[in-house]
C-alpha atoms as a PDB file:
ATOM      1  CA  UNK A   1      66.602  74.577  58.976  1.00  0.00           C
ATOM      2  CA  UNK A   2      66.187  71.147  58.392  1.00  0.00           C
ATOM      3  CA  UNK A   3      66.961  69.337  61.473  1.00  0.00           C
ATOM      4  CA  UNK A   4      66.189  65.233  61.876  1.00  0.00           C
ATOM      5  CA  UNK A   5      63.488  64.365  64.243  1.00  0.00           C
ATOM      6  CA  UNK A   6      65.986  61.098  65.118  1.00  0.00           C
ATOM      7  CA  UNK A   7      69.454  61.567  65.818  1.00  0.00           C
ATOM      8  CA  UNK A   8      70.309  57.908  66.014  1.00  0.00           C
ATOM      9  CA  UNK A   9      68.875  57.055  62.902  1.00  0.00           C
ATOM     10  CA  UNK A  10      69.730  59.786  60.635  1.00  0.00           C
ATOM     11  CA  UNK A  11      73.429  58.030  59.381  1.00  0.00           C
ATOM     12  CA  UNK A  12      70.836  55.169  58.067  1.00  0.00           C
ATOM     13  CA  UNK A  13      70.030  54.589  54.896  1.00  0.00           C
ATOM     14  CA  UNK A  14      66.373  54.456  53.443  1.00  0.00           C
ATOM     15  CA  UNK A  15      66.221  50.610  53.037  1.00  0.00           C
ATOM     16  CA  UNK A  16      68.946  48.392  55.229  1.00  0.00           C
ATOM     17  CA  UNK A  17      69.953  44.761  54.772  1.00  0.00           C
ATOM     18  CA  UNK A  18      68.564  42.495  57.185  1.00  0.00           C
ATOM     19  CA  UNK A  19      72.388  42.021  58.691  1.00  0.00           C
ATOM     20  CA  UNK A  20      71.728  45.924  59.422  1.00  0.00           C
ATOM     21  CA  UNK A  21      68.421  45.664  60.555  1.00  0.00           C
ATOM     22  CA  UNK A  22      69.873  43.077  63.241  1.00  0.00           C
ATOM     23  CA  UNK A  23      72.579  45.119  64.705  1.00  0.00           C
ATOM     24  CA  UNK A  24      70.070  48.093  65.401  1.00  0.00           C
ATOM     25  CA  UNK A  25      67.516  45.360  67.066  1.00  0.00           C
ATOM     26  CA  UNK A  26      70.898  44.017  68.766  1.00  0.00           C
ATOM     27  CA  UNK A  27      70.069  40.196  67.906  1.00  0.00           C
ATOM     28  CA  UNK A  28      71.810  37.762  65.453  1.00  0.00           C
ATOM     29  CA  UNK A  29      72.165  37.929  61.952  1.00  0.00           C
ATOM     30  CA  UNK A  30      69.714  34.676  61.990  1.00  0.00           C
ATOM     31  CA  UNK A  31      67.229  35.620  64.304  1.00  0.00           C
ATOM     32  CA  UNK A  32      66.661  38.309  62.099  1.00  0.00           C
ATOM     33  CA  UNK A  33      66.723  36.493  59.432  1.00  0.00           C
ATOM     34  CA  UNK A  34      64.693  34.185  61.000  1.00  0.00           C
ATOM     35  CA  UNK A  35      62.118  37.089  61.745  1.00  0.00           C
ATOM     36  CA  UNK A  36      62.527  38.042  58.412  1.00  0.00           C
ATOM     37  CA  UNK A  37      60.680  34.643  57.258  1.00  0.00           C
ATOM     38  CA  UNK A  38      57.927  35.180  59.465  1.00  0.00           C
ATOM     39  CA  UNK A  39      56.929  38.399  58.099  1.00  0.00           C
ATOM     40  CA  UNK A  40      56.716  37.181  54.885  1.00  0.00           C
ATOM     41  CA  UNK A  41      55.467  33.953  55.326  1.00  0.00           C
ATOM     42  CA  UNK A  42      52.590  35.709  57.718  1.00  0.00           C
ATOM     43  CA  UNK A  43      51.858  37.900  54.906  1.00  0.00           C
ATOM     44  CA  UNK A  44      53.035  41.071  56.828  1.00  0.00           C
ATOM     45  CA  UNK A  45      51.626  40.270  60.379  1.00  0.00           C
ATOM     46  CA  UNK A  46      54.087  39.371  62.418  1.00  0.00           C
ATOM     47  CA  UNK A  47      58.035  39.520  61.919  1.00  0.00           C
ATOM     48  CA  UNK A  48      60.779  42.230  60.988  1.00  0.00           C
ATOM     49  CA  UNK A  49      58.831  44.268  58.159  1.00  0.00           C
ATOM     50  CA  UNK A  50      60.914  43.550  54.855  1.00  0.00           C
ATOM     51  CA  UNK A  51      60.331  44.087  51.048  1.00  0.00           C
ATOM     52  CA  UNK A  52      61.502  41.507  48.438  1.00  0.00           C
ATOM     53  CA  UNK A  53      63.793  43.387  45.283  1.00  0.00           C
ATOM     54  CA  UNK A  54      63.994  40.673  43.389  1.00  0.00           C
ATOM     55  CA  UNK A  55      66.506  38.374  45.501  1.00  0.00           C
ATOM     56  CA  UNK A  56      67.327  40.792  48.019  1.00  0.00           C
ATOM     57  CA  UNK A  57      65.730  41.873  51.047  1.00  0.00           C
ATOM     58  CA  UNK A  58      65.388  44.974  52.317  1.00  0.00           C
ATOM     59  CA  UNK A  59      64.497  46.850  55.560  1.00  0.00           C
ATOM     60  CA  UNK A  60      62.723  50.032  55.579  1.00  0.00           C
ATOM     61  CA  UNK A  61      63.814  52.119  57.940  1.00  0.00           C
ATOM     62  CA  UNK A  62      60.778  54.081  58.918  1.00  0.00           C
ATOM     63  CA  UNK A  63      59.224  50.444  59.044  1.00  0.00           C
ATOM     64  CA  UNK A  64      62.105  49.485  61.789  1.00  0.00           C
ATOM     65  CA  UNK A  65      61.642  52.338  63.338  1.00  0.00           C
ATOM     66  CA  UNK A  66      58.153  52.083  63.924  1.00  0.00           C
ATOM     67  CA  UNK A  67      58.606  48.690  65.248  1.00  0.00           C
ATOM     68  CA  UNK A  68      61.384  49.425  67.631  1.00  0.00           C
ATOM     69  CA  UNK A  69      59.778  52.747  68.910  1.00  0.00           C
ATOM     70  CA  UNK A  70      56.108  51.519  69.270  1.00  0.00           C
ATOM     71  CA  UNK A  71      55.814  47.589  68.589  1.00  0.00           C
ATOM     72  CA  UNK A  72      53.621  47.744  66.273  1.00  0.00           C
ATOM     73  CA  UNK A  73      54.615  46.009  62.496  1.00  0.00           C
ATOM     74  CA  UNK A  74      54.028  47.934  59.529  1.00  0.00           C
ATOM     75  CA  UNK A  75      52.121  45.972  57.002  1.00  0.00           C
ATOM     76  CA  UNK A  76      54.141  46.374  53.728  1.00  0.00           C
ATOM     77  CA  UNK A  77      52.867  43.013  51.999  1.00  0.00           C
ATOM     78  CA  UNK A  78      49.143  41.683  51.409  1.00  0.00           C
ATOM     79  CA  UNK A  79      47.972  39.664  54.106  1.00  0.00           C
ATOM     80  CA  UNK A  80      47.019  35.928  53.568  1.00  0.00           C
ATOM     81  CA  UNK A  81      44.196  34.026  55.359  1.00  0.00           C
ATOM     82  CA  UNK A  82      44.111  33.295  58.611  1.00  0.00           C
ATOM     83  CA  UNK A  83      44.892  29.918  58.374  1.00  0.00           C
ATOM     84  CA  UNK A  84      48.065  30.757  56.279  1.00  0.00           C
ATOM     85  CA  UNK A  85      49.058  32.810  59.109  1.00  0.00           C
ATOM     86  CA  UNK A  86      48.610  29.712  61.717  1.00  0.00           C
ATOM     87  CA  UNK A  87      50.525  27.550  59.243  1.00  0.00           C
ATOM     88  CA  UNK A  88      53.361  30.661  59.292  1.00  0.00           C
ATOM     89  CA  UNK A  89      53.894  30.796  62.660  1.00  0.00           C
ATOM     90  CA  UNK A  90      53.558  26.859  63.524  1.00  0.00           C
ATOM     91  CA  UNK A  91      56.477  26.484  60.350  1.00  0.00           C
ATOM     92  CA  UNK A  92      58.857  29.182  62.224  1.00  0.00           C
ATOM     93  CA  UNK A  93      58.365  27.658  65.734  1.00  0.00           C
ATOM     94  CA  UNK A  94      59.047  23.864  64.303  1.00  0.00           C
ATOM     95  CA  UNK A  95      62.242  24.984  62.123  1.00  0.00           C
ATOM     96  CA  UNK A  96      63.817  26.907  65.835  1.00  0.00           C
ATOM     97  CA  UNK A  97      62.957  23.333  67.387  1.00  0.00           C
ATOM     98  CA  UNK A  98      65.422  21.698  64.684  1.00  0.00           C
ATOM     99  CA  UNK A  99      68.100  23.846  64.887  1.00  0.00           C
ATOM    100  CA  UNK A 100      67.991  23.413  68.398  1.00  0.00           C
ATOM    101  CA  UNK A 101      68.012  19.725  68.037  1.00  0.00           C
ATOM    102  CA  UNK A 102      71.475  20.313  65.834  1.00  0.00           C
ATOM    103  CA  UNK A 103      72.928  22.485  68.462  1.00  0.00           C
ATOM    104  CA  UNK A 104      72.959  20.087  71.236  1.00  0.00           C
ATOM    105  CA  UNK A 105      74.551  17.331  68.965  1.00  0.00           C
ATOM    106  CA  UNK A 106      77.018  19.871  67.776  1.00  0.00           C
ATOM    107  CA  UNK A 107      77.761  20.418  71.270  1.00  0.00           C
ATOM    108  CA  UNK A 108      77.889  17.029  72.152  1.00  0.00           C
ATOM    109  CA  UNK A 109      80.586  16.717  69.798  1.00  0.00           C
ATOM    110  CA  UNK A 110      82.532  19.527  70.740  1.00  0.00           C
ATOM    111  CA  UNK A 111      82.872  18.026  74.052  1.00  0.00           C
ATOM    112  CA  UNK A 112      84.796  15.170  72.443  1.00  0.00           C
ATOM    113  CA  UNK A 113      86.720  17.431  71.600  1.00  0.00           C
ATOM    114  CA  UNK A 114      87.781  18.409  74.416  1.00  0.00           C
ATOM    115  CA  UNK A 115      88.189  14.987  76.049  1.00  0.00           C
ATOM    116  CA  UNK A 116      91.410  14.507  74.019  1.00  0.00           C
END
């Protein structure tokens, strides 16, 4: 008898979307996307662990597991140089800054809005 050693995950599929990936983490479909970048960007050391099919990515799901149960990030892509991986994390930090930036003048204008 074949039983699964995890309930929760068993309805999964092998490989998710990253929209998938996001609802299990419970964050936003851009944060994980967002996370998504990082991983691949940081050659596999930081981020949500994702493979590339062509224009697609794709979650593992014993890689997401891993990560949620333990923290640790399962290295599916060579890693770059340690500079690259600087570089990585100082370009993800800088583009959250910007879209920051847009969502205060986006609120800013949705108060007009509601001056009317």
């Amino acid at each position: 008898m074949n039983e699964p050693i995890d309930d929760e995950s068993s309805g999964l599929p092998l490989l998710l979307t990253v929209e998938e990936a996001a609802r299990v983490l419970r964050v936003g479909r851009s944060k994980a996307y967002e996370m998504a970048a990082l991983y691949t960007s940081s050659g596999g050391t930081h981020g949500l662990p994702v493979l590339r099919l062509g224009n697609l990515l794709r979650v593992p799901k014993f890689a997401l597991y891993e990560y949620v149960t333990t923290g640790r990030i399962v290295q599916l892509i060579a890693q770059p140089d340690a500079n690259a991986i600087d570089h990585a994390i100082e370009h993800a930090t800088a583009s959250r800054k910007s879209t920051r930036t847009r969502r205060t003048s986006d609120h800013a204008q949705l108060s007009l809005l509601g001056s009317d």
